[in-house]
PDB file of N, CA and C in Angstrom:
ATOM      1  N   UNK A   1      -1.848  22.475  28.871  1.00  0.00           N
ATOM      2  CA  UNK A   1      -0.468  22.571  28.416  1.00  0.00           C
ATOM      3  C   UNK A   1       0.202  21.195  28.422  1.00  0.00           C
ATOM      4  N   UNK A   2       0.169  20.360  29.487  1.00  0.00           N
ATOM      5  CA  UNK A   2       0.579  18.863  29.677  1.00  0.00           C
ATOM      6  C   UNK A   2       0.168  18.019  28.354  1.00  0.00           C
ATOM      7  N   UNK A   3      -1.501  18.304  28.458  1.00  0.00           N
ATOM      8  CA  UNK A   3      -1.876  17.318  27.266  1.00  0.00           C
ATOM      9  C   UNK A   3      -1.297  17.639  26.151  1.00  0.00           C
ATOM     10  N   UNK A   4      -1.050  18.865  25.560  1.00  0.00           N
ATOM     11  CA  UNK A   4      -0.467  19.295  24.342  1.00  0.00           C
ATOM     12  C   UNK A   4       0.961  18.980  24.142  1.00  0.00           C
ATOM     13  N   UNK A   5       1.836  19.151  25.200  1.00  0.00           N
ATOM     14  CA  UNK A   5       3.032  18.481  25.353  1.00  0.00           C
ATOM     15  C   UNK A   5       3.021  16.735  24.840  1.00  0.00           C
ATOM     16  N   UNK A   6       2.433  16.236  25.810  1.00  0.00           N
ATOM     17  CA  UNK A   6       2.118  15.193  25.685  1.00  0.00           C
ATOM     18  C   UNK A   6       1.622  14.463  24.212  1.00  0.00           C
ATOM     19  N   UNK A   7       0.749  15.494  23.983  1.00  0.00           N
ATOM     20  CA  UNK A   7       0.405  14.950  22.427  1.00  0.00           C
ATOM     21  C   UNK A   7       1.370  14.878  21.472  1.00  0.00           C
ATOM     22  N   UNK A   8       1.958  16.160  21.654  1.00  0.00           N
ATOM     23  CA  UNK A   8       3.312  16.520  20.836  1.00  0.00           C
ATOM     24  C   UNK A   8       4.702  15.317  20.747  1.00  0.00           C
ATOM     25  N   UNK A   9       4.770  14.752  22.031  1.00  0.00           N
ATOM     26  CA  UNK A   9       5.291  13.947  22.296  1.00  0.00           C
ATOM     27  C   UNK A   9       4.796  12.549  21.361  1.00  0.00           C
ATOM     28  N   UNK A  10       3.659  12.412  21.481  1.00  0.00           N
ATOM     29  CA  UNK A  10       3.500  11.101  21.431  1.00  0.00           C
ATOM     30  C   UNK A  10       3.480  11.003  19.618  1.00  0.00           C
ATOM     31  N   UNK A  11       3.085  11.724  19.017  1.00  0.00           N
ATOM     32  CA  UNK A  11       3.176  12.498  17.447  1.00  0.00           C
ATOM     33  C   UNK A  11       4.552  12.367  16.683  1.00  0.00           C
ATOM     34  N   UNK A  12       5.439  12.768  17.822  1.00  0.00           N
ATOM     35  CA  UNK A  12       6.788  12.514  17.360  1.00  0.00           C
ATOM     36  C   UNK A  12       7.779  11.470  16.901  1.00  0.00           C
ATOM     37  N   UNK A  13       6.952  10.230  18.289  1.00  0.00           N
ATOM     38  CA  UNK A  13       7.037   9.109  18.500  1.00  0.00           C
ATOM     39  C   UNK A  13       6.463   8.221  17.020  1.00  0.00           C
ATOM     40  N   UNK A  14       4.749   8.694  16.564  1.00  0.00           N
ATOM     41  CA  UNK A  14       4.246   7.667  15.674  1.00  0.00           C
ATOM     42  C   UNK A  14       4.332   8.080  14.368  1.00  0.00           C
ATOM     43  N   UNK A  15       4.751   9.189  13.993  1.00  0.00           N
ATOM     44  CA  UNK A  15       4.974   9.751  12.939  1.00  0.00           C
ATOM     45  C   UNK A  15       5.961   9.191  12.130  1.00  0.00           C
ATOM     46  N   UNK A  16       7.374   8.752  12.908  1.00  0.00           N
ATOM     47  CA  UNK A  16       8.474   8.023  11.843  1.00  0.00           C
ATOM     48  C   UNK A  16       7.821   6.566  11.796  1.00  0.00           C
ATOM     49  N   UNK A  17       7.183   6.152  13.512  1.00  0.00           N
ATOM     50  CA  UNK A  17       7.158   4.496  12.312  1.00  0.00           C
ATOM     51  C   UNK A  17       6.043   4.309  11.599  1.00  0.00           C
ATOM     52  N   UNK A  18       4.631   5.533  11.351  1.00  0.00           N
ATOM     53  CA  UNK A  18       3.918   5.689  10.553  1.00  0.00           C
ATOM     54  C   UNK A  18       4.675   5.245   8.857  1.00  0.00           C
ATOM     55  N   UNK A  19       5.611   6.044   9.140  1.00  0.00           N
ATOM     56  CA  UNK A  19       6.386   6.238   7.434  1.00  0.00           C
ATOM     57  C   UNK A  19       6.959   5.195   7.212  1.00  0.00           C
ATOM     58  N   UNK A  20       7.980   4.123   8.457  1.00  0.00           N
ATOM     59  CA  UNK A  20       8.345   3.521   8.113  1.00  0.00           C
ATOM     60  C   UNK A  20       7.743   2.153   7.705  1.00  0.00           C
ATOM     61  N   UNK A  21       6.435   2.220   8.344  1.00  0.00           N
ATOM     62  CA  UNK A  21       5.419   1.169   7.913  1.00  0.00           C
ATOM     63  C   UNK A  21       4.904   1.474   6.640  1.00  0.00           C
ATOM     64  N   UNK A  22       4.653   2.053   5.906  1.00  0.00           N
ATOM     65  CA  UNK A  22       3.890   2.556   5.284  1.00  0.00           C
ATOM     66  C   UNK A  22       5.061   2.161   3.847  1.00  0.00           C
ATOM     67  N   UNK A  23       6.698   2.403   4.117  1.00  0.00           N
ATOM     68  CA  UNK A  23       7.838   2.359   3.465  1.00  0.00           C
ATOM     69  C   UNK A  23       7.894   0.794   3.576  1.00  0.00           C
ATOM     70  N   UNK A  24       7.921  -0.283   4.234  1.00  0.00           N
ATOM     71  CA  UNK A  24       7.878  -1.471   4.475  1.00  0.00           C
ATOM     72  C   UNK A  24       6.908  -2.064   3.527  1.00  0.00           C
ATOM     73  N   UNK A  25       5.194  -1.577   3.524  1.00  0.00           N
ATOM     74  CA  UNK A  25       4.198  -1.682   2.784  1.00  0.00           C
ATOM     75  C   UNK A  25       4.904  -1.734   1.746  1.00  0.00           C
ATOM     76  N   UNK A  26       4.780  -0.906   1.458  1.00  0.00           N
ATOM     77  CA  UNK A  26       5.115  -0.510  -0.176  1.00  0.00           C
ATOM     78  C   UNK A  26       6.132  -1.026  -0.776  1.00  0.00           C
ATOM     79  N   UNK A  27       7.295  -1.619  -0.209  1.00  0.00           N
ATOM     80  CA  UNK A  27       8.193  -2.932  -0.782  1.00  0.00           C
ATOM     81  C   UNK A  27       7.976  -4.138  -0.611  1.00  0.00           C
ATOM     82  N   UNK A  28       6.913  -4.314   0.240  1.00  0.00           N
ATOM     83  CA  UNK A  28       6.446  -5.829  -0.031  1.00  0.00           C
ATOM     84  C   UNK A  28       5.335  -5.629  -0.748  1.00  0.00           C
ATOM     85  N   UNK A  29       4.318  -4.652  -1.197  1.00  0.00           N
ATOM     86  CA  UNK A  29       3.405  -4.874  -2.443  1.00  0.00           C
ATOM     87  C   UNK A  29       4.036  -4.950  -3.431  1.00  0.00           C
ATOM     88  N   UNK A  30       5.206  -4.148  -3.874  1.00  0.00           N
ATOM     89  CA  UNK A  30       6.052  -4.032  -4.912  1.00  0.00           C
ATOM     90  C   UNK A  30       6.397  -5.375  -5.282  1.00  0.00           C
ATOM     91  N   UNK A  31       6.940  -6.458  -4.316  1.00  0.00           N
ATOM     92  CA  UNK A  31       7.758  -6.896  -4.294  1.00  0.00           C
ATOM     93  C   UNK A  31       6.688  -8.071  -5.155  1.00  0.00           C
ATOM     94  N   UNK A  32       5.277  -8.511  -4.077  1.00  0.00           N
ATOM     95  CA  UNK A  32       4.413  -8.922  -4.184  1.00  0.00           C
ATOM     96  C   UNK A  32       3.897  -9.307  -5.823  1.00  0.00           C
ATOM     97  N   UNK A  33       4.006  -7.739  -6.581  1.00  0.00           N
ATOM     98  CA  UNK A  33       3.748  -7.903  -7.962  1.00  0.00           C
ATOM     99  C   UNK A  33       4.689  -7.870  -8.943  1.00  0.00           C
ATOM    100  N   UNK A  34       5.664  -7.586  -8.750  1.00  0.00           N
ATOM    101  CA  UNK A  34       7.025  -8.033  -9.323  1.00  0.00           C
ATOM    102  C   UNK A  34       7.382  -9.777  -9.541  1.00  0.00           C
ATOM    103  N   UNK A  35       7.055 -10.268  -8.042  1.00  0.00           N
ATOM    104  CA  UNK A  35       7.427 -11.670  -8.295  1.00  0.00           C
ATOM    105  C   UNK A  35       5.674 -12.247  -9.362  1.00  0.00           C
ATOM    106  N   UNK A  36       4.518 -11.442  -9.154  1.00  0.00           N
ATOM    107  CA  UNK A  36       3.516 -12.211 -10.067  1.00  0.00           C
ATOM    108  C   UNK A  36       3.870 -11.944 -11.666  1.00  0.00           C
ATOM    109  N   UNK A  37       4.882 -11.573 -11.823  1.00  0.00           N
ATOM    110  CA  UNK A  37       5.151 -10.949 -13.797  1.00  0.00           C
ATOM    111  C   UNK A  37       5.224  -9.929 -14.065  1.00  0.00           C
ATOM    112  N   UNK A  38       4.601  -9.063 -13.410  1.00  0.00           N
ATOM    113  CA  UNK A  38       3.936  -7.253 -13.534  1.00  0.00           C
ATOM    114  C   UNK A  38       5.507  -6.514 -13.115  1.00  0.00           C
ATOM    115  N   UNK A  39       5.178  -5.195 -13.452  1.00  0.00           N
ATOM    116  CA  UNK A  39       6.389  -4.784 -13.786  1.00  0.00           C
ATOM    117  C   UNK A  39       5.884  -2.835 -12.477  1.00  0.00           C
ATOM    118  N   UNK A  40       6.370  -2.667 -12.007  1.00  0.00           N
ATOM    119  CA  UNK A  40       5.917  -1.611 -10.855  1.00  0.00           C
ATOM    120  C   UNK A  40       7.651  -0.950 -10.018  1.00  0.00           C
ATOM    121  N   UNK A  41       8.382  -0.277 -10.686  1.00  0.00           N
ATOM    122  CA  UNK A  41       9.489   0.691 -10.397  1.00  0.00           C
ATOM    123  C   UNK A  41       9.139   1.323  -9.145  1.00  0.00           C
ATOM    124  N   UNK A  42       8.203   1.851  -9.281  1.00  0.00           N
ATOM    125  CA  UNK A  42       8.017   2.895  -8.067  1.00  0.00           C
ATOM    126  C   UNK A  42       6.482   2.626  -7.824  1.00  0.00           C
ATOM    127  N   UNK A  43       5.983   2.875  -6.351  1.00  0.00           N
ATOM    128  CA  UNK A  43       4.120   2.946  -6.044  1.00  0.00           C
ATOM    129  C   UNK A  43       3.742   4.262  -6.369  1.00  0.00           C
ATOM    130  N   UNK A  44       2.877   4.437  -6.418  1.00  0.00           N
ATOM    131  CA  UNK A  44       2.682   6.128  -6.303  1.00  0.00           C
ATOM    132  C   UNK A  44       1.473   6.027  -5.526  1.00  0.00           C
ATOM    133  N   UNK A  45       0.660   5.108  -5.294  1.00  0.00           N
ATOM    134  CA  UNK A  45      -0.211   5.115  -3.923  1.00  0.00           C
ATOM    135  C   UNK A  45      -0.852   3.507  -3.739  1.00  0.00           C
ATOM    136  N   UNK A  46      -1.275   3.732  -2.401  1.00  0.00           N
ATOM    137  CA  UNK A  46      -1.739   2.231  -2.149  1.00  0.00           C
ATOM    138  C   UNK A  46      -2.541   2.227  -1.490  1.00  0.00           C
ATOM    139  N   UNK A  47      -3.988   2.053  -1.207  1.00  0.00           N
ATOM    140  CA  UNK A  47      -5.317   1.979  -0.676  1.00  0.00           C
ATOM    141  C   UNK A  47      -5.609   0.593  -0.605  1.00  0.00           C
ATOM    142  N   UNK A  48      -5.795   0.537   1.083  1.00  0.00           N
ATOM    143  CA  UNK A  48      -6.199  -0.700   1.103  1.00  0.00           C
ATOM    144  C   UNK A  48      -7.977  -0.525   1.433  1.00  0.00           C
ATOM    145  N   UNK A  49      -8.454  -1.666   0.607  1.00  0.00           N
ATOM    146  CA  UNK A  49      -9.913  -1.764   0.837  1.00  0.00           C
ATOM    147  C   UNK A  49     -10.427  -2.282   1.743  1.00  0.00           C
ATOM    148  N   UNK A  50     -10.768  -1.136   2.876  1.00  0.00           N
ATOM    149  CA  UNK A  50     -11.166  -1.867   4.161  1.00  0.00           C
ATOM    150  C   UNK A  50     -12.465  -2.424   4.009  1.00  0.00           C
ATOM    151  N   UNK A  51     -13.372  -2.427   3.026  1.00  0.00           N
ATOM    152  CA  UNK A  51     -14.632  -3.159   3.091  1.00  0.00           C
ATOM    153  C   UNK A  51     -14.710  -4.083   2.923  1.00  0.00           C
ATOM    154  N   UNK A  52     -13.540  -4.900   2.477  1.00  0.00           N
ATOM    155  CA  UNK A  52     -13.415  -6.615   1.790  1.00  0.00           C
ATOM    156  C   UNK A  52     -12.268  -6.608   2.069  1.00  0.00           C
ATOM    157  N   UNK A  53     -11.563  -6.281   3.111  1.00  0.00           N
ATOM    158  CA  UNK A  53     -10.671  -6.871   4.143  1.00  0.00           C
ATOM    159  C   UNK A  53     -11.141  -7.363   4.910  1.00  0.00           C
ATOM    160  N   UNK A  54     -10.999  -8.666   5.386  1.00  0.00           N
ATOM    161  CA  UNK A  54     -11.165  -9.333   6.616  1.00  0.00           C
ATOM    162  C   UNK A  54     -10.293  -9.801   7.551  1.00  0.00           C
ATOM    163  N   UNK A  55      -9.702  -9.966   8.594  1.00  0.00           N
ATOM    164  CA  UNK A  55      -9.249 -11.219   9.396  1.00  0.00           C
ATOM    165  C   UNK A  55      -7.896 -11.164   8.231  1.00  0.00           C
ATOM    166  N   UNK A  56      -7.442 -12.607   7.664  1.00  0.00           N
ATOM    167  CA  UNK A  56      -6.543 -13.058   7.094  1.00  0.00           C
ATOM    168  C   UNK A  56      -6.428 -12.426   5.435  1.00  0.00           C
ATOM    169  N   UNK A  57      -7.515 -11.944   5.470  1.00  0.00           N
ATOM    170  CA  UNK A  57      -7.762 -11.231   3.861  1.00  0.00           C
ATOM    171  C   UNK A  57      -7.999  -9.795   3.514  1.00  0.00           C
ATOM    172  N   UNK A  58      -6.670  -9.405   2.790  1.00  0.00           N
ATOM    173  CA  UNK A  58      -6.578  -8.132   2.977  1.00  0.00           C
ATOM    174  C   UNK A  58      -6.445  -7.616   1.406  1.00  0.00           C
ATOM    175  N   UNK A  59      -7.141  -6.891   1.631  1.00  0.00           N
ATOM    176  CA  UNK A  59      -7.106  -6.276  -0.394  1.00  0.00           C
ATOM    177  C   UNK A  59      -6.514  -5.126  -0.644  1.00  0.00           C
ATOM    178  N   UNK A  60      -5.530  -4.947  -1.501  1.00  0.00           N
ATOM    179  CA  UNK A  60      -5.298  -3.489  -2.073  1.00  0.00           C
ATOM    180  C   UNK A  60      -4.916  -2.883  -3.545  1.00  0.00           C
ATOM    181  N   UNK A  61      -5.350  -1.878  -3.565  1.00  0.00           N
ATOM    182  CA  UNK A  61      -5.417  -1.274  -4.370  1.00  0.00           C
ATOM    183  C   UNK A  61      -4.228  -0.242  -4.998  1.00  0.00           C
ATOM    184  N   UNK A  62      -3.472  -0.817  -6.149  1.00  0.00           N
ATOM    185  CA  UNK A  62      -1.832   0.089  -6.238  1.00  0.00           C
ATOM    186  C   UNK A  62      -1.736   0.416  -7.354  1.00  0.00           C
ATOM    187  N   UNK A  63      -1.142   1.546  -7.448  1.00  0.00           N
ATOM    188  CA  UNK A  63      -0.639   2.583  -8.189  1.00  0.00           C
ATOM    189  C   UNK A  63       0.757   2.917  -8.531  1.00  0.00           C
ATOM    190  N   UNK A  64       1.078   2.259  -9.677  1.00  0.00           N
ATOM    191  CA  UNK A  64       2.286   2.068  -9.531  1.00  0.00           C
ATOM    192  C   UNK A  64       2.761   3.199 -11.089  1.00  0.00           C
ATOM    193  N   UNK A  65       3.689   3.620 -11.370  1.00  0.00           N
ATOM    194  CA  UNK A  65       4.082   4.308 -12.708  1.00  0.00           C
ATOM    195  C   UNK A  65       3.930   3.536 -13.807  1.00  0.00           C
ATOM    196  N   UNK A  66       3.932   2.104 -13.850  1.00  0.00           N
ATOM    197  CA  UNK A  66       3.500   1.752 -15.589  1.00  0.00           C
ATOM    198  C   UNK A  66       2.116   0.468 -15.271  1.00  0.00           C
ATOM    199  N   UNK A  67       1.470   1.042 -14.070  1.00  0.00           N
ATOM    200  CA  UNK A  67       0.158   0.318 -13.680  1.00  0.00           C
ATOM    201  C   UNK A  67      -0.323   0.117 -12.632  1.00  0.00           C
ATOM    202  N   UNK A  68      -2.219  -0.319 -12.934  1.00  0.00           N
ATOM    203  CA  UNK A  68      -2.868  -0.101 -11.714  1.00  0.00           C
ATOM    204  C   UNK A  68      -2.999  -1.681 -11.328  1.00  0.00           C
ATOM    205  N   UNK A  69      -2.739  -2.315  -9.905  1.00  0.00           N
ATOM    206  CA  UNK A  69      -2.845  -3.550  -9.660  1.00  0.00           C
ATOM    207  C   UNK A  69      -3.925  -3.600  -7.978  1.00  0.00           C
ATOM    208  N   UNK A  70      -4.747  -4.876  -8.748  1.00  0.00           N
ATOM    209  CA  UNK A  70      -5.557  -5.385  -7.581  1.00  0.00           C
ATOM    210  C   UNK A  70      -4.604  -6.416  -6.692  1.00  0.00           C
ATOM    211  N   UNK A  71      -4.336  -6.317  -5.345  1.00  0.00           N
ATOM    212  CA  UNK A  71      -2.999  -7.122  -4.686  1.00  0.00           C
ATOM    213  C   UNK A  71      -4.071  -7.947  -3.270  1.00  0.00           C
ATOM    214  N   UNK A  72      -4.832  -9.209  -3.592  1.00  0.00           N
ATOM    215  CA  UNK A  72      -5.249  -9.960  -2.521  1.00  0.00           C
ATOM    216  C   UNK A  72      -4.211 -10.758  -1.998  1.00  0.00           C
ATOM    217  N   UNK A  73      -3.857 -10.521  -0.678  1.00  0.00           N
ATOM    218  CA  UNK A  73      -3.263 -11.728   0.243  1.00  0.00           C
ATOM    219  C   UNK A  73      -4.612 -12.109   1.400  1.00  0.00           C
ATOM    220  N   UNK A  74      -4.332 -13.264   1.193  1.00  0.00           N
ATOM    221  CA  UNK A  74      -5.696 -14.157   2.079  1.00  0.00           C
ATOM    222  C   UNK A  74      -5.019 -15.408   2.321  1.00  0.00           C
ATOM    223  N   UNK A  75      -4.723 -15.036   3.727  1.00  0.00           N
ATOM    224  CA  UNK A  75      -4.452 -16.410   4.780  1.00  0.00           C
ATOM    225  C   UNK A  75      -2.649 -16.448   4.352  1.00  0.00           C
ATOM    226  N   UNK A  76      -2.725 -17.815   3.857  1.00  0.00           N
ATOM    227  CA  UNK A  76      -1.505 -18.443   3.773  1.00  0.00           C
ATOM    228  C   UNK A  76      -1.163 -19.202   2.010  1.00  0.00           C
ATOM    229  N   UNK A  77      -2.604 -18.830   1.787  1.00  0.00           N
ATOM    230  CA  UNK A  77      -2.062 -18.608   0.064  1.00  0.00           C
ATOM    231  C   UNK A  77      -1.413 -17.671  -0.775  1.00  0.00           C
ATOM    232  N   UNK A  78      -1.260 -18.346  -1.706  1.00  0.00           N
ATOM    233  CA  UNK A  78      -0.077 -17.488  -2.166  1.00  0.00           C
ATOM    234  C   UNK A  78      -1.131 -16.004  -3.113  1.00  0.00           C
ATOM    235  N   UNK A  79      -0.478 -15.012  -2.761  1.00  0.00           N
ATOM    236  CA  UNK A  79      -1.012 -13.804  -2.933  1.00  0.00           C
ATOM    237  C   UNK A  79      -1.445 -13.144  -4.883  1.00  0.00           C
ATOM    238  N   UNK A  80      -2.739 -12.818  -4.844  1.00  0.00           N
ATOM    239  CA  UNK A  80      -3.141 -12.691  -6.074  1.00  0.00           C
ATOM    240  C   UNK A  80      -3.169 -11.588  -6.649  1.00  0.00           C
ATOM    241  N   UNK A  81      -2.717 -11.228  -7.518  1.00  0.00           N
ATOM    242  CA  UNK A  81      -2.470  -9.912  -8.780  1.00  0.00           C
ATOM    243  C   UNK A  81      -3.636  -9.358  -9.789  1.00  0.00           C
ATOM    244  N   UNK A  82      -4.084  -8.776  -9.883  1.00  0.00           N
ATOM    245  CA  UNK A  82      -4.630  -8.258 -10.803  1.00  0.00           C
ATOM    246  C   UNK A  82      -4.250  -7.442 -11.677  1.00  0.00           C
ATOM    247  N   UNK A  83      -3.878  -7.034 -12.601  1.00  0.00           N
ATOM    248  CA  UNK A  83      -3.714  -5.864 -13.745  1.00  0.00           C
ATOM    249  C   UNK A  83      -4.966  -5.037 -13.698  1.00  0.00           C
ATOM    250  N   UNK A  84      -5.119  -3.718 -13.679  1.00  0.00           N
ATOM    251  CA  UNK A  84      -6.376  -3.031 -13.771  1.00  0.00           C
ATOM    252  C   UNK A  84      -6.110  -2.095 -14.475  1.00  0.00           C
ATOM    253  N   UNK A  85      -6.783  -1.587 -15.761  1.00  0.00           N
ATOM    254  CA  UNK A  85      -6.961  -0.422 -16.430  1.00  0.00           C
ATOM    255  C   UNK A  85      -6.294   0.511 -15.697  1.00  0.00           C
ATOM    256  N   UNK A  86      -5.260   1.218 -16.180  1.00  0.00           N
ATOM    257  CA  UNK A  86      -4.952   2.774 -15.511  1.00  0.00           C
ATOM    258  C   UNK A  86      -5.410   3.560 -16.230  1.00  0.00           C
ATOM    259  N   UNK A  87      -5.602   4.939 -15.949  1.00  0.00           N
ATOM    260  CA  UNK A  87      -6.461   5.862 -16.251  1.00  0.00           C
ATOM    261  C   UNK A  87      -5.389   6.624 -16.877  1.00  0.00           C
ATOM    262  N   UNK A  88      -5.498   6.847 -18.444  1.00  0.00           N
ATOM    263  CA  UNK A  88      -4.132   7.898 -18.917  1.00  0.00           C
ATOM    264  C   UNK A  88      -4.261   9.361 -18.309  1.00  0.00           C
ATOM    265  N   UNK A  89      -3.098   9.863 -18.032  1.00  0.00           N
ATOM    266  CA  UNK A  89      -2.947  11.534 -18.028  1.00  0.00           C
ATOM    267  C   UNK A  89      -3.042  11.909 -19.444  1.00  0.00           C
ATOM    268  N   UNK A  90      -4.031  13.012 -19.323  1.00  0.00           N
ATOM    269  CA  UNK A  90      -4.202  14.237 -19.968  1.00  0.00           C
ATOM    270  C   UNK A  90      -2.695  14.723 -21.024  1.00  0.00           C
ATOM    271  N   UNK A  91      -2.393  14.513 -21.632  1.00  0.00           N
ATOM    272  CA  UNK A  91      -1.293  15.357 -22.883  1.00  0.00           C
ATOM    273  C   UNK A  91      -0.782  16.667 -22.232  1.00  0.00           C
ATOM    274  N   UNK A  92      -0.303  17.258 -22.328  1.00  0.00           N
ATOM    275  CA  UNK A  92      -0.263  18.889 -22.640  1.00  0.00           C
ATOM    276  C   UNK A  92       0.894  19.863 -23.729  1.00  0.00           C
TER     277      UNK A  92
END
């Protein structure tokens, strides 16, 4: 019963700054490809690639409403953009 309390507790605790990190993320990738030319209103998801993340070099992968962008920050250079094919929705 303690541990479950406890868990409950601690859940409560990481759950908002889960979001609020996650809300932080997502305006500095935004922000990130906005200042490279690219044009991104809203994310609609962001995967970072933990296999070619390292240390100071961190890669991700974004989803934004008018595009898909490759977003490398590594070290203390200035952070690199990609444009990537988005995948159209289906008509209906």
């Amino acid at each position: 019963m303690y541990r479950s309390l406890l868990g409950l507790a601690v859940l409560a605790v990481a759950l908002p700054l889960a979001v609020e990190a996650s809300s932080v993320r997502n305006d500095t990738l935004r922000a990130t490809i906005e200042q490279s030319g690219h044009s991104c209103d809203r994310i609609e998801s962001a995967q970072k690639d933990i296999l070619r993340s390292t240390g100071d070099r961190t890669l991700w992968f974004v989803d934004c409403e008018d595009g898909r962008y490759q977003v490398l920050y590594d070290g203390d250079r200035t952070p690199e953009v990609d444009s990537l094919l988005k995948p159209r929705r289906p008509s209906r």
